[in-house]
PDB file of N, CA and C in Angstrom:
ATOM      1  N   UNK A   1      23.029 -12.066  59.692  1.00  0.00           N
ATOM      2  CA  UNK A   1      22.599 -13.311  59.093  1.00  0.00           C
ATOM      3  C   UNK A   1      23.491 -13.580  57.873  1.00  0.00           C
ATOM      4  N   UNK A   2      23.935 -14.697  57.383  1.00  0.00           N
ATOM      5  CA  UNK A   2      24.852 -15.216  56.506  1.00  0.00           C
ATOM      6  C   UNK A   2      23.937 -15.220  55.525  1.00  0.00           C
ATOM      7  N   UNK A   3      24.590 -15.101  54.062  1.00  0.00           N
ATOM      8  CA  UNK A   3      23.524 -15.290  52.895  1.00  0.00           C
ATOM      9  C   UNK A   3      23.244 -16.804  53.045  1.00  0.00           C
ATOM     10  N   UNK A   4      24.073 -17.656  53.206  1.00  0.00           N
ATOM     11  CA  UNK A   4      23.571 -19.283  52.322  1.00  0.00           C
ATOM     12  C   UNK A   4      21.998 -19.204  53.752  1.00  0.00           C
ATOM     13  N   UNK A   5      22.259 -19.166  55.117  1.00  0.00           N
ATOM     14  CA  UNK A   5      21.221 -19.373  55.962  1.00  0.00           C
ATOM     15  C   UNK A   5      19.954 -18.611  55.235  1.00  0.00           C
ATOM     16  N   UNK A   6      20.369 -17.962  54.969  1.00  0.00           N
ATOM     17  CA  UNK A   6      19.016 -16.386  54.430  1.00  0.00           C
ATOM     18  C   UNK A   6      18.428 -17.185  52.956  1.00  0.00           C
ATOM     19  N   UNK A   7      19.332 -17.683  52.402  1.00  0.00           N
ATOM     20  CA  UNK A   7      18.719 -18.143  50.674  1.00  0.00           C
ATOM     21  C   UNK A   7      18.290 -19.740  51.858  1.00  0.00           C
ATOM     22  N   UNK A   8      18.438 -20.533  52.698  1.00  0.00           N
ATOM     23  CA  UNK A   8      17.804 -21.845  52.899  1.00  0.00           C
ATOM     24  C   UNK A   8      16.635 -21.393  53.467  1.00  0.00           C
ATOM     25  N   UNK A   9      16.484 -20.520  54.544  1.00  0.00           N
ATOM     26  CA  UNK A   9      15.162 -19.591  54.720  1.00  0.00           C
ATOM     27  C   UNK A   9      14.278 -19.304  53.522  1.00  0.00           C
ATOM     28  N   UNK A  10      14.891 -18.653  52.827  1.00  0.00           N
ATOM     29  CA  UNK A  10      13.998 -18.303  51.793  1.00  0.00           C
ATOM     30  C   UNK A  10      13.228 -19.320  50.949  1.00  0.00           C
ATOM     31  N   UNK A  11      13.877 -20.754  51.010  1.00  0.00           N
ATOM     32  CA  UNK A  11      14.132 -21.747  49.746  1.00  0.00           C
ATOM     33  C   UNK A  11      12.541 -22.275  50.402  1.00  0.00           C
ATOM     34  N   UNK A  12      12.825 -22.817  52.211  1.00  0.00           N
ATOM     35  CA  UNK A  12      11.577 -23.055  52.649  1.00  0.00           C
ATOM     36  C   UNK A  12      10.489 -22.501  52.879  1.00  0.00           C
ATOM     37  N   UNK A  13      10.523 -21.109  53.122  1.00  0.00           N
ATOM     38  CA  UNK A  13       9.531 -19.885  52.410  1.00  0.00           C
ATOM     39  C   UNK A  13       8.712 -20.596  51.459  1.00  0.00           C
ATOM     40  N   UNK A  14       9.617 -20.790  49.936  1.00  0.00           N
ATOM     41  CA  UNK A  14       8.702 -20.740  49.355  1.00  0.00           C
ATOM     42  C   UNK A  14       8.188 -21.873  48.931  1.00  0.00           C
ATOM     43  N   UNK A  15       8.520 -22.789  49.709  1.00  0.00           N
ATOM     44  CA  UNK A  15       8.041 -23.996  49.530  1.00  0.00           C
ATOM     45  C   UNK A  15       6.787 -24.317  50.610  1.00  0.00           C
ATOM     46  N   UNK A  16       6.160 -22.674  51.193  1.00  0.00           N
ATOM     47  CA  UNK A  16       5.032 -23.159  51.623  1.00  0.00           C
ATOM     48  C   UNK A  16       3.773 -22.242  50.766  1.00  0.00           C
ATOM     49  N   UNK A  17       3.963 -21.723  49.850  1.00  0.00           N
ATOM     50  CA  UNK A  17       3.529 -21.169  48.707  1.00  0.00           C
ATOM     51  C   UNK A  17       2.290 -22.034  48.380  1.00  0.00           C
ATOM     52  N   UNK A  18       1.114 -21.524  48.572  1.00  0.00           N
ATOM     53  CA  UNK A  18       0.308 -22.121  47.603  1.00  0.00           C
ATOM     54  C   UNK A  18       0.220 -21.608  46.187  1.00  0.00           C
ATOM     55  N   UNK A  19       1.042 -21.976  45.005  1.00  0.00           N
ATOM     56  CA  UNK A  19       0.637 -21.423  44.013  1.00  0.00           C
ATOM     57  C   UNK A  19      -0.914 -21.693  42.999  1.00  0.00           C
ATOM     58  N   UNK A  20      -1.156 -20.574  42.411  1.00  0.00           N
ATOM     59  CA  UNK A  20      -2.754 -20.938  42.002  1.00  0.00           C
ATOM     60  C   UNK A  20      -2.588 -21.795  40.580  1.00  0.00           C
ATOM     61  N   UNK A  21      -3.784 -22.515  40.572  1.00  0.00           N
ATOM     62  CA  UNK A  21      -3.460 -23.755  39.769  1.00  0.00           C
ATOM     63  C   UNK A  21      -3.762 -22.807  38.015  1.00  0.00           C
ATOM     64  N   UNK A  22      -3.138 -23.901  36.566  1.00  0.00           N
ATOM     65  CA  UNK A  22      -3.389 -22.840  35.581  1.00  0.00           C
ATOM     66  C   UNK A  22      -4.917 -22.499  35.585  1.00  0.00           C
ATOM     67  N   UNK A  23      -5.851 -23.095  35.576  1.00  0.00           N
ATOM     68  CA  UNK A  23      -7.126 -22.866  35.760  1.00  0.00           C
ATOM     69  C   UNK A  23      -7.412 -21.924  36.362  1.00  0.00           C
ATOM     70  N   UNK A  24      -7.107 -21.534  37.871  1.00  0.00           N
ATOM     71  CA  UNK A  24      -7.755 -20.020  38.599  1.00  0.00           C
ATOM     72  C   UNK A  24      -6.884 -19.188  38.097  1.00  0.00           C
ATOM     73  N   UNK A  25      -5.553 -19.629  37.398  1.00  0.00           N
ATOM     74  CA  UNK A  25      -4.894 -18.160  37.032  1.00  0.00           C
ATOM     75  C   UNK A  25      -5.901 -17.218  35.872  1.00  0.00           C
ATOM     76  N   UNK A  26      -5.948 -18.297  34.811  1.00  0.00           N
ATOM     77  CA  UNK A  26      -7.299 -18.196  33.182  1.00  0.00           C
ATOM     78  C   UNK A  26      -8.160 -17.163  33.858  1.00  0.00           C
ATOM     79  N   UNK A  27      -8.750 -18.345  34.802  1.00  0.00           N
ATOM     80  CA  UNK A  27      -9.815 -17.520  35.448  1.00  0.00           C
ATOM     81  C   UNK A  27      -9.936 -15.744  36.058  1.00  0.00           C
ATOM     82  N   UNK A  28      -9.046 -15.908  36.900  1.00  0.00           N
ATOM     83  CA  UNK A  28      -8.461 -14.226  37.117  1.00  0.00           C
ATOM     84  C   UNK A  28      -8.090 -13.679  36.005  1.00  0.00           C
ATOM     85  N   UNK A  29      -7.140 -13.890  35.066  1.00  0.00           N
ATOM     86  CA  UNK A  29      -7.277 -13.084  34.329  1.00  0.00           C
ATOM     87  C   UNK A  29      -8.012 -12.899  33.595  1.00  0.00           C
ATOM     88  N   UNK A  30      -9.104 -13.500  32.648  1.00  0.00           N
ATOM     89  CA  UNK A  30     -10.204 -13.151  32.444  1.00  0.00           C
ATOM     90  C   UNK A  30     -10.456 -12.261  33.312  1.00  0.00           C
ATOM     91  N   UNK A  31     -11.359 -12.692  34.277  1.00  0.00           N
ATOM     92  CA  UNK A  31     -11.868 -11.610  35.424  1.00  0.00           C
ATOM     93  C   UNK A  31     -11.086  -9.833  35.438  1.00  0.00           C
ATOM     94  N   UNK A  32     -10.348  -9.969  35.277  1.00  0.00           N
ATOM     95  CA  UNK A  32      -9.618  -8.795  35.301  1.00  0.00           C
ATOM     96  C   UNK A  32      -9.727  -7.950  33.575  1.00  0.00           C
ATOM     97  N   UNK A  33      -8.856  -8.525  32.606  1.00  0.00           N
ATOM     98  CA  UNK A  33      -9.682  -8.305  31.866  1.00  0.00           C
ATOM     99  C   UNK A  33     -11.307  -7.768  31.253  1.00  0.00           C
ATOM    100  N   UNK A  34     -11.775  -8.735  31.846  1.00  0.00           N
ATOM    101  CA  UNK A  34     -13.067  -8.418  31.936  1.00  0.00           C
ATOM    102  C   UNK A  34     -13.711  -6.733  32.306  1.00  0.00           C
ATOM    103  N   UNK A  35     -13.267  -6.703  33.621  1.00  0.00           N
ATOM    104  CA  UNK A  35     -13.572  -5.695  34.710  1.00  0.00           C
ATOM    105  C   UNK A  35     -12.486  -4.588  33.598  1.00  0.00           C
ATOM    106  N   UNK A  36     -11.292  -4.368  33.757  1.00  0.00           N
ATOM    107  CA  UNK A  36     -10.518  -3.112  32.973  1.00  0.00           C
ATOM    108  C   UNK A  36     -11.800  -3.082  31.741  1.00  0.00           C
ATOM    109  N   UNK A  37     -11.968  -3.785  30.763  1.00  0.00           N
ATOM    110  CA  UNK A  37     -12.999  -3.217  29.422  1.00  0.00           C
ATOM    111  C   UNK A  37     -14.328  -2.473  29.817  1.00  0.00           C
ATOM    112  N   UNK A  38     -14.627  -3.087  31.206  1.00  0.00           N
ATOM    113  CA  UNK A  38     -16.259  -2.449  31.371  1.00  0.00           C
ATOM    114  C   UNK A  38     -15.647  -0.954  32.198  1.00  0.00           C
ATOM    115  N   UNK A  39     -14.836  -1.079  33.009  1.00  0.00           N
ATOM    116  CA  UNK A  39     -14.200   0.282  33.800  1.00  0.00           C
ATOM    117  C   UNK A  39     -13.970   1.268  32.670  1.00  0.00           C
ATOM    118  N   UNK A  40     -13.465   0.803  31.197  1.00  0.00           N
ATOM    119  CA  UNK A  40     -12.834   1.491  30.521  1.00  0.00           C
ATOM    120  C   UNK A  40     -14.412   1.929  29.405  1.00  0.00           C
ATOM    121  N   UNK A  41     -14.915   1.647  29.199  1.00  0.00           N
ATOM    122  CA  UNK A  41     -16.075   1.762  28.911  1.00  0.00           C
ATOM    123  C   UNK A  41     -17.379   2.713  29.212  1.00  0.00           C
ATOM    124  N   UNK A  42     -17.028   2.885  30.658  1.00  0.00           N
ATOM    125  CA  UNK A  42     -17.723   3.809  31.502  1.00  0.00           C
ATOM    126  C   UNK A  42     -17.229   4.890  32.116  1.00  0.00           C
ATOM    127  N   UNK A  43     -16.192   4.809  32.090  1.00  0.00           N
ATOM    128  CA  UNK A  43     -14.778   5.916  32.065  1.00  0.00           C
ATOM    129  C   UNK A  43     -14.598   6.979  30.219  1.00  0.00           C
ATOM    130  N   UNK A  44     -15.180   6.496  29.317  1.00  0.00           N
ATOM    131  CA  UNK A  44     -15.125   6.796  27.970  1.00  0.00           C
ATOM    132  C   UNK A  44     -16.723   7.290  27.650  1.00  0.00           C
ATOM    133  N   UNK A  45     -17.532   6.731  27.986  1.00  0.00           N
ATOM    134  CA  UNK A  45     -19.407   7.221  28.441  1.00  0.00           C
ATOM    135  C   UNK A  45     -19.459   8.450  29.582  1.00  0.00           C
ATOM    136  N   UNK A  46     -18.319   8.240  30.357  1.00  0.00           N
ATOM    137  CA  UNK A  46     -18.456   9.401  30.946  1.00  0.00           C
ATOM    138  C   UNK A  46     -17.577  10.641  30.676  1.00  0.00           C
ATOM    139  N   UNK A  47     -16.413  10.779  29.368  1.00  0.00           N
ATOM    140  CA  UNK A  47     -15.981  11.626  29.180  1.00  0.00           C
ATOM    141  C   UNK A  47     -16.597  12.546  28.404  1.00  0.00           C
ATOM    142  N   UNK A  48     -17.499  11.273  27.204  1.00  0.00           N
ATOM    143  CA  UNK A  48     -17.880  11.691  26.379  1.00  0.00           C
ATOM    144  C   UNK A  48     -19.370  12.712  26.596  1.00  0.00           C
ATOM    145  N   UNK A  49     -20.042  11.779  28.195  1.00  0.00           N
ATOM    146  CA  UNK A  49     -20.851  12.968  28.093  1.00  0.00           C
ATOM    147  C   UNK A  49     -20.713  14.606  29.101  1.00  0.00           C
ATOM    148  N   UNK A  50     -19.475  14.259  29.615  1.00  0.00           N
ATOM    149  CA  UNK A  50     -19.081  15.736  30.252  1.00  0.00           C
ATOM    150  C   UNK A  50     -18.496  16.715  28.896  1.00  0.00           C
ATOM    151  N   UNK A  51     -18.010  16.029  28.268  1.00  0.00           N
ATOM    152  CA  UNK A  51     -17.194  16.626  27.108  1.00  0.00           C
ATOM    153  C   UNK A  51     -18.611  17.105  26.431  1.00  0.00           C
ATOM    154  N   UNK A  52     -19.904  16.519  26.089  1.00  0.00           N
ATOM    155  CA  UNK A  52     -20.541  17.213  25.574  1.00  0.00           C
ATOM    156  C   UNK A  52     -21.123  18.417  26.055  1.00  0.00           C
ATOM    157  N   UNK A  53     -21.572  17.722  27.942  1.00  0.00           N
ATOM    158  CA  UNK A  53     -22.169  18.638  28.089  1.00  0.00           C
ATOM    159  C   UNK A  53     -21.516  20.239  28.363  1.00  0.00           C
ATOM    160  N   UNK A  54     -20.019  20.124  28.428  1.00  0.00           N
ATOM    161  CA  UNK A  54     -19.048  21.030  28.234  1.00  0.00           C
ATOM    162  C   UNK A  54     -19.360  22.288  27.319  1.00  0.00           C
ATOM    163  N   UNK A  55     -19.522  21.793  26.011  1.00  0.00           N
ATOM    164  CA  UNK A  55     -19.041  21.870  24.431  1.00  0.00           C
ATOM    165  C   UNK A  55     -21.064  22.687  24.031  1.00  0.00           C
ATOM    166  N   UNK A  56     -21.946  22.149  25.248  1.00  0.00           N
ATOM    167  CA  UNK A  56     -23.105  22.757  24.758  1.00  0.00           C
ATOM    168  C   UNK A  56     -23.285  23.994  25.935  1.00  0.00           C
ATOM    169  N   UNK A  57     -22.176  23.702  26.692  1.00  0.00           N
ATOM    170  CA  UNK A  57     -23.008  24.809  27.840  1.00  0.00           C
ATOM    171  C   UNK A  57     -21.917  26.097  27.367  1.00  0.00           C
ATOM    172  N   UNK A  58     -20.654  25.806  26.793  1.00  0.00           N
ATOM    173  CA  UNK A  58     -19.721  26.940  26.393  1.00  0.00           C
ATOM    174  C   UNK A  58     -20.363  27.600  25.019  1.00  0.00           C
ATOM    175  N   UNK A  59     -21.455  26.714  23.991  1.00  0.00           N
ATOM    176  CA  UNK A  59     -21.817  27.550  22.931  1.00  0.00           C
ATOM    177  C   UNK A  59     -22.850  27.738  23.029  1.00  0.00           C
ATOM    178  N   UNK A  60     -23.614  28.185  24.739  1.00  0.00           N
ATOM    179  CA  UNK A  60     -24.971  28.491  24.981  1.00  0.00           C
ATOM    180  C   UNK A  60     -24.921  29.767  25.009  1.00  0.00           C
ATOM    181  N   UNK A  61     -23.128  30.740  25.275  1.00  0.00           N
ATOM    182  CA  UNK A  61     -23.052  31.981  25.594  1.00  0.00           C
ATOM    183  C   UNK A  61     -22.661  32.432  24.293  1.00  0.00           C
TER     184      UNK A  61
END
């Protein structure tokens, strides 16, 4: 395949692209955002209580 055929392929490619409007982008990222703080949140609740219960069962002996 010749490049110029391969880049006019490509050109109409992406000219069937639905790109997402700025609004659902906001939206997703929020959403994402969102979701990483609460993941990260409960990921940090749960270190903290293995780490304790760690820290009480090693100075039970």
């Amino acid at each position: 395949m010749r490049l110029t055929q391969y880049l006019k392929e490509t050109k109409a490619e992406v000219a069937h692209i639905k790109w997402p409007t700025q609004k659902e982008t906001l939206i997703h990222t929020v959403l994402v955002i969102v979701i990483s703080v609460l993941v990260g949140v409960f990921l940090s609740g749960l270190d903290l209580g293995f780490g304790r219960a760690v820290t009480s069962l090693l100075n039970s002996f």
